[in-house]
PDB file of N, CA and C in Angstrom:
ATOM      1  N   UNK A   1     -14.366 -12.672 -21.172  1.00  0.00           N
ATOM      2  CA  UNK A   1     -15.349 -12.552 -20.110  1.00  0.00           C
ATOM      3  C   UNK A   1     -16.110 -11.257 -20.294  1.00  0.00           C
ATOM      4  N   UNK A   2     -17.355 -11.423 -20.388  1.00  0.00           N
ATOM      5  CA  UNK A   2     -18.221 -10.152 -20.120  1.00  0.00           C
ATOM      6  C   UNK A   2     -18.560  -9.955 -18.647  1.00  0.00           C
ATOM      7  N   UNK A   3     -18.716  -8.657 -18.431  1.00  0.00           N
ATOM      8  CA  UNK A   3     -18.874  -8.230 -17.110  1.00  0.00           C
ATOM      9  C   UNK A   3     -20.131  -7.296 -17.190  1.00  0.00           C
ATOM     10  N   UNK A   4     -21.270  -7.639 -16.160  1.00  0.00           N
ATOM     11  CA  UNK A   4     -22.497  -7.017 -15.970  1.00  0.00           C
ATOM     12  C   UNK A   4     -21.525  -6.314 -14.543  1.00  0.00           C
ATOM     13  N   UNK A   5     -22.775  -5.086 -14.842  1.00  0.00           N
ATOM     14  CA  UNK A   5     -22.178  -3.807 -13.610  1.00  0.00           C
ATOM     15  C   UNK A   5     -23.751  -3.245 -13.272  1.00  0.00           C
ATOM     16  N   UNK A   6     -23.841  -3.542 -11.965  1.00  0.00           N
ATOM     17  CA  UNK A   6     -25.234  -2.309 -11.376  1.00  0.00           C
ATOM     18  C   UNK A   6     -24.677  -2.137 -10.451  1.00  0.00           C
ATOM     19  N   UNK A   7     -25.455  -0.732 -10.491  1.00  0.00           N
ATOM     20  CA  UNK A   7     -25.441   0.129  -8.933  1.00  0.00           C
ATOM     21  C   UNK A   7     -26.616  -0.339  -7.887  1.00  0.00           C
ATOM     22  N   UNK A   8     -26.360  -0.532  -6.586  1.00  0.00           N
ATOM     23  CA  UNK A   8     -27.523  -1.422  -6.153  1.00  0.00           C
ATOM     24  C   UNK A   8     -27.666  -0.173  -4.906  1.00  0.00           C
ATOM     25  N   UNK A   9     -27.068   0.933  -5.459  1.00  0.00           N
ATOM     26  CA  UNK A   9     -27.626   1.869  -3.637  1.00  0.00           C
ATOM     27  C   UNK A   9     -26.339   2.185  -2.922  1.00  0.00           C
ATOM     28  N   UNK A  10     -26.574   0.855  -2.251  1.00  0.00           N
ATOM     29  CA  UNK A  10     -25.306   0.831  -1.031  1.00  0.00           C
ATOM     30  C   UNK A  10     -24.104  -0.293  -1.356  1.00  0.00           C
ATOM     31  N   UNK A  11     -24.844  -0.815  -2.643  1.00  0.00           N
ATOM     32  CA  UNK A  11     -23.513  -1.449  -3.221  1.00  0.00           C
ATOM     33  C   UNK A  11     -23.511  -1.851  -4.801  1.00  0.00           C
ATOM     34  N   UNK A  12     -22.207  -1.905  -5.408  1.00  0.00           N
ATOM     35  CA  UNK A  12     -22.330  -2.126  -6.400  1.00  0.00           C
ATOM     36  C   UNK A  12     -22.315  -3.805  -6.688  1.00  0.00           C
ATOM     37  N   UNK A  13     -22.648  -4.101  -8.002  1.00  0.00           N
ATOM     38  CA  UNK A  13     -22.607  -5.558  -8.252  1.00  0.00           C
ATOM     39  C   UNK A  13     -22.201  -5.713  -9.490  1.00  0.00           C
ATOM     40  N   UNK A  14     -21.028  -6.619  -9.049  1.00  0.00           N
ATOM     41  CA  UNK A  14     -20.364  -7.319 -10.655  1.00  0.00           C
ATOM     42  C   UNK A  14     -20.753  -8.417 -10.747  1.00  0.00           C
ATOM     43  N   UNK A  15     -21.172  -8.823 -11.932  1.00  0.00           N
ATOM     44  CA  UNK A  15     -21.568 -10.378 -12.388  1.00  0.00           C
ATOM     45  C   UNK A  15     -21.156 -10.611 -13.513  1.00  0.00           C
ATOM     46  N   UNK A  16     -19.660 -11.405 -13.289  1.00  0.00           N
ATOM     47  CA  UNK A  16     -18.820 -12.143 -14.407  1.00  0.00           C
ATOM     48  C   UNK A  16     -19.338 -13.173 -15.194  1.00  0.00           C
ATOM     49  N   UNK A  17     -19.486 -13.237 -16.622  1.00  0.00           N
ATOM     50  CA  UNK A  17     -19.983 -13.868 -17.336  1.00  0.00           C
ATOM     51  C   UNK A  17     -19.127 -14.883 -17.658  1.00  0.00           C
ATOM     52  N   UNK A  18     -19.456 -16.098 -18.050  1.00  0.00           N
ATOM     53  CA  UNK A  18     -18.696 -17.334 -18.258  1.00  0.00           C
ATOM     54  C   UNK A  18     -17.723 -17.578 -17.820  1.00  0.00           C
ATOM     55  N   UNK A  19     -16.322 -17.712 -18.908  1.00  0.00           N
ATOM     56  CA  UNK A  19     -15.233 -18.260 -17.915  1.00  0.00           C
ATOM     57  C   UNK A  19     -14.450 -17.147 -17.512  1.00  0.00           C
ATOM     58  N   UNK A  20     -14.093 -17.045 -16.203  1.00  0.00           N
ATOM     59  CA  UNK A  20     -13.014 -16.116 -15.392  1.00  0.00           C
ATOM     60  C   UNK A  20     -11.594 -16.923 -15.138  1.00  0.00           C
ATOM     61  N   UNK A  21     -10.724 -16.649 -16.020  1.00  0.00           N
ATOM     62  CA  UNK A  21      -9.475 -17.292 -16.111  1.00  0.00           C
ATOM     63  C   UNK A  21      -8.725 -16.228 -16.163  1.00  0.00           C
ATOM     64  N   UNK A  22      -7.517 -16.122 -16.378  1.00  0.00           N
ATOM     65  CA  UNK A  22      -6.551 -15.471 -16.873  1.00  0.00           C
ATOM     66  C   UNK A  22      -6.609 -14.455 -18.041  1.00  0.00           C
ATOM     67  N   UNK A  23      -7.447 -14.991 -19.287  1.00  0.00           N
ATOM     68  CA  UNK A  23      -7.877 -13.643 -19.502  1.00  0.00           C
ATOM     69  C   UNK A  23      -8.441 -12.549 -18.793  1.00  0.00           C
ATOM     70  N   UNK A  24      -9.404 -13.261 -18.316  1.00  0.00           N
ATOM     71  CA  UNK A  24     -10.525 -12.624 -17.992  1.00  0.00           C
ATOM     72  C   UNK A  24     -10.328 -11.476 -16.390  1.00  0.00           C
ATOM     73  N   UNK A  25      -9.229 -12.022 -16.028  1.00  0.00           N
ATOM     74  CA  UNK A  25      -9.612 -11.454 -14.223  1.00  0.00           C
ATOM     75  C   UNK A  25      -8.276  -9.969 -14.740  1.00  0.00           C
ATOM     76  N   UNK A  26      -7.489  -9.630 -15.603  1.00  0.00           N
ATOM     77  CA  UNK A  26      -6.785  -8.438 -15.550  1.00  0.00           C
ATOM     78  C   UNK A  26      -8.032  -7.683 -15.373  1.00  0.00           C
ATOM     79  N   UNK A  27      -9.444  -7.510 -16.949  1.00  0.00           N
ATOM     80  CA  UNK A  27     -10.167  -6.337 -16.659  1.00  0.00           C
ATOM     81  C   UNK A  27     -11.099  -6.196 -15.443  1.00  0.00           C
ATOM     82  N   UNK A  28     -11.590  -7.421 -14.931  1.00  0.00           N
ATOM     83  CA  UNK A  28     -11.884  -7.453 -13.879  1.00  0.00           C
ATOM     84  C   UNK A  28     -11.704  -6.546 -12.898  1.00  0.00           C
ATOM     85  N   UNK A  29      -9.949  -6.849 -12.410  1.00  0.00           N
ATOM     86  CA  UNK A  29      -9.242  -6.200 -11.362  1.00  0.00           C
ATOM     87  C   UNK A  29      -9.071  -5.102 -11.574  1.00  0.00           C
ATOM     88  N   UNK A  30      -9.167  -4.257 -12.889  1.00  0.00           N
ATOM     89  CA  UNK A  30      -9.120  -3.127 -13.374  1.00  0.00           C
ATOM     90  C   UNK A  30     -10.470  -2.440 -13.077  1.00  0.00           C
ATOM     91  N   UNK A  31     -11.507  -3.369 -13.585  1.00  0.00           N
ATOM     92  CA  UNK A  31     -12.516  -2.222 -12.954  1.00  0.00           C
ATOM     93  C   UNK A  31     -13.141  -1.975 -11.639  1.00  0.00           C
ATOM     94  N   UNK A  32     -12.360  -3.100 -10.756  1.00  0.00           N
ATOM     95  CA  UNK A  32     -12.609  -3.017  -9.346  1.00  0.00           C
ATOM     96  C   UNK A  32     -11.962  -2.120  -8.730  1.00  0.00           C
ATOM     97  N   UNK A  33     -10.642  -1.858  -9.502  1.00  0.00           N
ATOM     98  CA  UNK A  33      -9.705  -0.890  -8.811  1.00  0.00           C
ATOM     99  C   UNK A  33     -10.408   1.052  -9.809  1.00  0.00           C
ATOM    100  N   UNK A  34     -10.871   0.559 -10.579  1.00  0.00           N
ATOM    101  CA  UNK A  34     -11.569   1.766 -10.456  1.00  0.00           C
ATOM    102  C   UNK A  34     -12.480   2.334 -10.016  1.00  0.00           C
ATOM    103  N   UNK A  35     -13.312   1.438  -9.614  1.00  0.00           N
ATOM    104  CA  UNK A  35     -14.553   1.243  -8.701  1.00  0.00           C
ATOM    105  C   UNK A  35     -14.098   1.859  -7.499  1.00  0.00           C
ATOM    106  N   UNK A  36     -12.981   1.219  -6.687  1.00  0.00           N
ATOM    107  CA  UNK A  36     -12.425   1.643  -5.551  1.00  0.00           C
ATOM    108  C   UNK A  36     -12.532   3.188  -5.409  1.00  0.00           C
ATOM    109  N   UNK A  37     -11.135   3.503  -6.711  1.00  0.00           N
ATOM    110  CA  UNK A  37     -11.277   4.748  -6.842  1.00  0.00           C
ATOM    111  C   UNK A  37     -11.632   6.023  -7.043  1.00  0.00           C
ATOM    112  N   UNK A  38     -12.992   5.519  -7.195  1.00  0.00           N
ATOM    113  CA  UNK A  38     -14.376   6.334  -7.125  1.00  0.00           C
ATOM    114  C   UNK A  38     -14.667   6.512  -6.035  1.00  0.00           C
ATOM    115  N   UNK A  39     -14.435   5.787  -5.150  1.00  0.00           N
ATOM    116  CA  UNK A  39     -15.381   5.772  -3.548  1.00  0.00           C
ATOM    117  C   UNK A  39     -16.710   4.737  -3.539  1.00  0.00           C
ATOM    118  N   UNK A  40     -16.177   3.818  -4.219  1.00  0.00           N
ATOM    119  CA  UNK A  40     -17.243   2.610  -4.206  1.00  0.00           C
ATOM    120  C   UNK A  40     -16.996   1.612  -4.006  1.00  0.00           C
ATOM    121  N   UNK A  41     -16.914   1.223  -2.595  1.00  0.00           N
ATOM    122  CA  UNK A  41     -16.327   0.029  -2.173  1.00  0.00           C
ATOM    123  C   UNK A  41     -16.726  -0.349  -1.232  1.00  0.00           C
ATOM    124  N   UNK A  42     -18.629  -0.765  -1.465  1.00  0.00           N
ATOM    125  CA  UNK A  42     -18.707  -1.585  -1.031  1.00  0.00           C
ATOM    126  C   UNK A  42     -19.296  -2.781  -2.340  1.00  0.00           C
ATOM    127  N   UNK A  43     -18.368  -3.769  -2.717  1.00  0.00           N
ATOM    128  CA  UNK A  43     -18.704  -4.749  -3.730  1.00  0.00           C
ATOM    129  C   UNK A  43     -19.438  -6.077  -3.607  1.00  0.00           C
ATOM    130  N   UNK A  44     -20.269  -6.252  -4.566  1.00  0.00           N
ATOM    131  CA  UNK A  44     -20.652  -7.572  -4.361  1.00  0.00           C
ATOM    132  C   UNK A  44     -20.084  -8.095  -5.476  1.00  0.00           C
ATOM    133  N   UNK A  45     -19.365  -9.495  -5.480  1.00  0.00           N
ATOM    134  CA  UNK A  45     -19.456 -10.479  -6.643  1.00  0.00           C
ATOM    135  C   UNK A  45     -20.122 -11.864  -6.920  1.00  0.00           C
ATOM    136  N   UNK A  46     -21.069 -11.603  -7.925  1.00  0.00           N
ATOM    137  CA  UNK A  46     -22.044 -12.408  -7.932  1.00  0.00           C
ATOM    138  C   UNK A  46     -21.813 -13.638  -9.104  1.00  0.00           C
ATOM    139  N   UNK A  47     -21.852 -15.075  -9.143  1.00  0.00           N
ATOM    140  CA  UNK A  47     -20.157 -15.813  -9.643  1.00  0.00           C
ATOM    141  C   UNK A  47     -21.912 -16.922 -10.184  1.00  0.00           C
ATOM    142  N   UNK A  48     -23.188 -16.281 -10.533  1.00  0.00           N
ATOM    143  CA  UNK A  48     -24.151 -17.205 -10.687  1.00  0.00           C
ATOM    144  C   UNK A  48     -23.629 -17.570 -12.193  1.00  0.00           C
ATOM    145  N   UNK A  49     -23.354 -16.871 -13.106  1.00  0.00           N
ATOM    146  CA  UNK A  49     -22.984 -16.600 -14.205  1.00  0.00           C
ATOM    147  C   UNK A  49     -21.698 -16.947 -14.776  1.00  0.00           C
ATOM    148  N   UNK A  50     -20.961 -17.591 -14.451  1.00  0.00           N
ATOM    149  CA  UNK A  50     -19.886 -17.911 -13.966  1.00  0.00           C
ATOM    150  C   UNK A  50     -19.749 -19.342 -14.162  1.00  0.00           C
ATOM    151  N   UNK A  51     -19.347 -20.219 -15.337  1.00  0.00           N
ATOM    152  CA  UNK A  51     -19.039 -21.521 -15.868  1.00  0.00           C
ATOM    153  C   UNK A  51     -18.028 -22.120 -15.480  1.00  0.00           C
ATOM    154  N   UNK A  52     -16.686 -21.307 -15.144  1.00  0.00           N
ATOM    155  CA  UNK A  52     -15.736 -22.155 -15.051  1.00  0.00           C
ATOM    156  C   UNK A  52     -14.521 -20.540 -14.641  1.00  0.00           C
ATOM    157  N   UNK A  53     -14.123 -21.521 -13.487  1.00  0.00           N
ATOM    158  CA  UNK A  53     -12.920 -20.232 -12.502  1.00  0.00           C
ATOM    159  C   UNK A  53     -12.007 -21.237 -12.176  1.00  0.00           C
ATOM    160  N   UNK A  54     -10.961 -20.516 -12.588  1.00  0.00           N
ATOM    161  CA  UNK A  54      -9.416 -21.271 -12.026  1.00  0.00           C
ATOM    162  C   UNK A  54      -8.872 -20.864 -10.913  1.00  0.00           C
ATOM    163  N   UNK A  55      -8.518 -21.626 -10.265  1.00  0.00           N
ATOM    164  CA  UNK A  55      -7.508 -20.936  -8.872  1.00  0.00           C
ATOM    165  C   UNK A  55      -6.846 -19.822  -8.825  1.00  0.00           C
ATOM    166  N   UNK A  56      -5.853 -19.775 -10.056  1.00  0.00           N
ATOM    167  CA  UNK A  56      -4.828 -18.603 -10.169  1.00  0.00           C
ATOM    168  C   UNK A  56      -6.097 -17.124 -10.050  1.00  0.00           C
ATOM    169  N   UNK A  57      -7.536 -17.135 -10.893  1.00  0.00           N
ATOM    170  CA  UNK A  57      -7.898 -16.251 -10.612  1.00  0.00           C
ATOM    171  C   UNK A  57      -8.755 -15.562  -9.340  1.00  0.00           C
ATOM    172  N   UNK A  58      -8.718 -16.323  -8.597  1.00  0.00           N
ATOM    173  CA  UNK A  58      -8.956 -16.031  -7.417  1.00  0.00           C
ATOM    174  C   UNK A  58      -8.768 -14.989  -6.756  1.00  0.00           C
ATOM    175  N   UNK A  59      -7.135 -14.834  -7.153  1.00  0.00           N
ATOM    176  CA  UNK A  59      -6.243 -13.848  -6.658  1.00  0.00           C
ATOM    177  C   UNK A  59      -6.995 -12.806  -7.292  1.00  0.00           C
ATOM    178  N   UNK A  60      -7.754 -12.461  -7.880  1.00  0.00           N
ATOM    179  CA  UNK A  60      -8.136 -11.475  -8.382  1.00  0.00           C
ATOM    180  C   UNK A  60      -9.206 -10.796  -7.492  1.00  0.00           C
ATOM    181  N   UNK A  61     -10.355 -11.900  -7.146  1.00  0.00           N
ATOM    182  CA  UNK A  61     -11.197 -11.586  -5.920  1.00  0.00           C
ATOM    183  C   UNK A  61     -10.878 -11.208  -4.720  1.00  0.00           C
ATOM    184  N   UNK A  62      -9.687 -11.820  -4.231  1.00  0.00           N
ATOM    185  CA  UNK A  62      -9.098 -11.529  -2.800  1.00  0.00           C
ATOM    186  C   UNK A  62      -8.283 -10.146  -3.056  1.00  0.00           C
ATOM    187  N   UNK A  63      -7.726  -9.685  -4.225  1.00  0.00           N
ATOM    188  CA  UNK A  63      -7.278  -8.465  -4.519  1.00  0.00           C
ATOM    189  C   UNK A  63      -8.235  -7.158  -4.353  1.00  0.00           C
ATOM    190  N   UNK A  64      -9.516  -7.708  -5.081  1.00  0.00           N
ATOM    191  CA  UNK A  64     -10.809  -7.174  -5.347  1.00  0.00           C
ATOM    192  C   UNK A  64     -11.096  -6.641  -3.651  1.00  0.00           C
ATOM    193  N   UNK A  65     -11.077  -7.788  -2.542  1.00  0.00           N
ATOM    194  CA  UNK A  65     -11.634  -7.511  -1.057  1.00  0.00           C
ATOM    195  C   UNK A  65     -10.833  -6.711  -0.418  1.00  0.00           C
ATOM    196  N   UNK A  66      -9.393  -6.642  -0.485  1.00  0.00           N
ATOM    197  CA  UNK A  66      -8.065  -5.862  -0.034  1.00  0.00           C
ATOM    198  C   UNK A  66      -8.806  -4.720  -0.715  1.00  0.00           C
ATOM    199  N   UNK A  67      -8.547  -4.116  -1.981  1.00  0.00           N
ATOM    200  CA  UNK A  67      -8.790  -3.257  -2.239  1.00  0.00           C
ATOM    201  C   UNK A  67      -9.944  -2.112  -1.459  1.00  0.00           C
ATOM    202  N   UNK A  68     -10.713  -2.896  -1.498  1.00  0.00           N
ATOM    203  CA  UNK A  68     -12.164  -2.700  -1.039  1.00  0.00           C
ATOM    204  C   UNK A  68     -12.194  -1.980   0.506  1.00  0.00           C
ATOM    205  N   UNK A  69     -11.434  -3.338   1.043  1.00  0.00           N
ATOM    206  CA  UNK A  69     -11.403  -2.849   2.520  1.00  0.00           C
ATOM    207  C   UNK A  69      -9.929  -1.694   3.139  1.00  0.00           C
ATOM    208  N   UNK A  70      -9.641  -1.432   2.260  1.00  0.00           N
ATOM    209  CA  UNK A  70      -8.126  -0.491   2.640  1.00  0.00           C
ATOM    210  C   UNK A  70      -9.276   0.561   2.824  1.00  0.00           C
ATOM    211  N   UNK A  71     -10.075   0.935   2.446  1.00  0.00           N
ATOM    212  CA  UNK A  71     -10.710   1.981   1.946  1.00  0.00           C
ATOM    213  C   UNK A  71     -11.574   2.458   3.375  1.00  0.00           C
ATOM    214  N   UNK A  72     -11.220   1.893   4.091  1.00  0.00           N
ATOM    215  CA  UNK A  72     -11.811   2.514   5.598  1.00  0.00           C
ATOM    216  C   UNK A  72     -13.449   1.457   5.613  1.00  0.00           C
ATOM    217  N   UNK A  73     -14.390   1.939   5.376  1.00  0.00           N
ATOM    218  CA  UNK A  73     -16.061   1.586   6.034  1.00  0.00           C
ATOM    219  C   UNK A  73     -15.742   0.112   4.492  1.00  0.00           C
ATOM    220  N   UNK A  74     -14.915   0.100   3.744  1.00  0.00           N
ATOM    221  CA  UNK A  74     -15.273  -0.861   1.987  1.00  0.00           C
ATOM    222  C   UNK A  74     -15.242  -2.369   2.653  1.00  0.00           C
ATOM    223  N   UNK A  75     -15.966  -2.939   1.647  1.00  0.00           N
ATOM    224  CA  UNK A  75     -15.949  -4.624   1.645  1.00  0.00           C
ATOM    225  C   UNK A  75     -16.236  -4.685   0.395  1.00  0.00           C
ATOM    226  N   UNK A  76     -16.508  -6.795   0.221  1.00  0.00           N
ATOM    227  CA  UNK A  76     -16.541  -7.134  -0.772  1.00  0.00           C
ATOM    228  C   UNK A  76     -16.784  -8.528  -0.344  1.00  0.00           C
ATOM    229  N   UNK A  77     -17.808  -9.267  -1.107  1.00  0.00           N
ATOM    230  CA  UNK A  77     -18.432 -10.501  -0.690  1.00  0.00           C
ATOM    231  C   UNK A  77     -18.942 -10.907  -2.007  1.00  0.00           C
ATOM    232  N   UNK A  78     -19.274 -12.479  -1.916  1.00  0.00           N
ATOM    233  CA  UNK A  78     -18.997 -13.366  -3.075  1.00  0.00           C
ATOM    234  C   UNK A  78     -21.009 -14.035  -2.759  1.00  0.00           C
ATOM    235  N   UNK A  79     -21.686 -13.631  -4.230  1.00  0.00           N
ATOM    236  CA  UNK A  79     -23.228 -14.311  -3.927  1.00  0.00           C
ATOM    237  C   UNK A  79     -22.902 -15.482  -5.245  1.00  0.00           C
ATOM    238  N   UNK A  80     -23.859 -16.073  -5.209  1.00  0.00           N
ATOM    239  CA  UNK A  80     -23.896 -17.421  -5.653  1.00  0.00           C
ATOM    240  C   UNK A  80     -22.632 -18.192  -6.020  1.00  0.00           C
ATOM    241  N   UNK A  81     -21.892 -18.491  -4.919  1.00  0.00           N
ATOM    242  CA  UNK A  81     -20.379 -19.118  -5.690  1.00  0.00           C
ATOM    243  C   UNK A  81     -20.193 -20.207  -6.602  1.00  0.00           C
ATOM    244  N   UNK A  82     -21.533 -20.920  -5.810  1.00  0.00           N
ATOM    245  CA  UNK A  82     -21.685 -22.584  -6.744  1.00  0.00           C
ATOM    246  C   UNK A  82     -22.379 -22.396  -7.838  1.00  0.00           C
ATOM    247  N   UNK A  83     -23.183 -20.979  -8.808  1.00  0.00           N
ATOM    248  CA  UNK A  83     -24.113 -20.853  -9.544  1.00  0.00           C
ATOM    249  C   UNK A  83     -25.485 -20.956  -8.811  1.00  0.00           C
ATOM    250  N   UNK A  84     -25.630 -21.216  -7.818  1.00  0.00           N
ATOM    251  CA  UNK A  84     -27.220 -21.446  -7.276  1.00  0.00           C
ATOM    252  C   UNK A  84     -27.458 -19.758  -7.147  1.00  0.00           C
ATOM    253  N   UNK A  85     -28.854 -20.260  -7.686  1.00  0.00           N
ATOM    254  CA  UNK A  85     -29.773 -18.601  -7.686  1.00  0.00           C
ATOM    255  C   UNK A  85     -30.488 -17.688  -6.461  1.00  0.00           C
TER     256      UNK A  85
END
């Protein structure tokens, strides 16, 4: 999985490239949790880009929103889930 990263201001945006499986969601969760640990948490994940997601990685997104929101003012929200633009 390739991962696009911008800074959008008041939030950052990840946009996972093709398939997000089990490979793919460890670095994911890794760079969300570093993201966190910067003081950047408020996330968007943007899933337009995004061919094919398995259940198990899910857990990675809902890890991604925990993370996010422990963090006092943090979130984390999901844009194009179905691929629509």
């Amino acid at each position: 999985m390739n991962l696009e990263e911008a800074d959008q201001g008041l939030h950052i945006v990840l946009s996972p490239l093709g398939k997000f499986n089990m490979v793919a969601a460890p670095p994911f969760k890794t760079r969300v949790d570093e993201l966190v640990s910067e003081g950047k948490t408020r996330l968007v994940v943007d899933l337009a880009a995004v061919d094919f997601i398995d259940s198990s990685r899910l857990g990675a997104l809902i890890g991604g929103l925990k993370a996010a929101r422990q963090q006092g003012d943090g979130d984390a929200g999901l844009r194009a889930p179905h691929g629509a633009p």
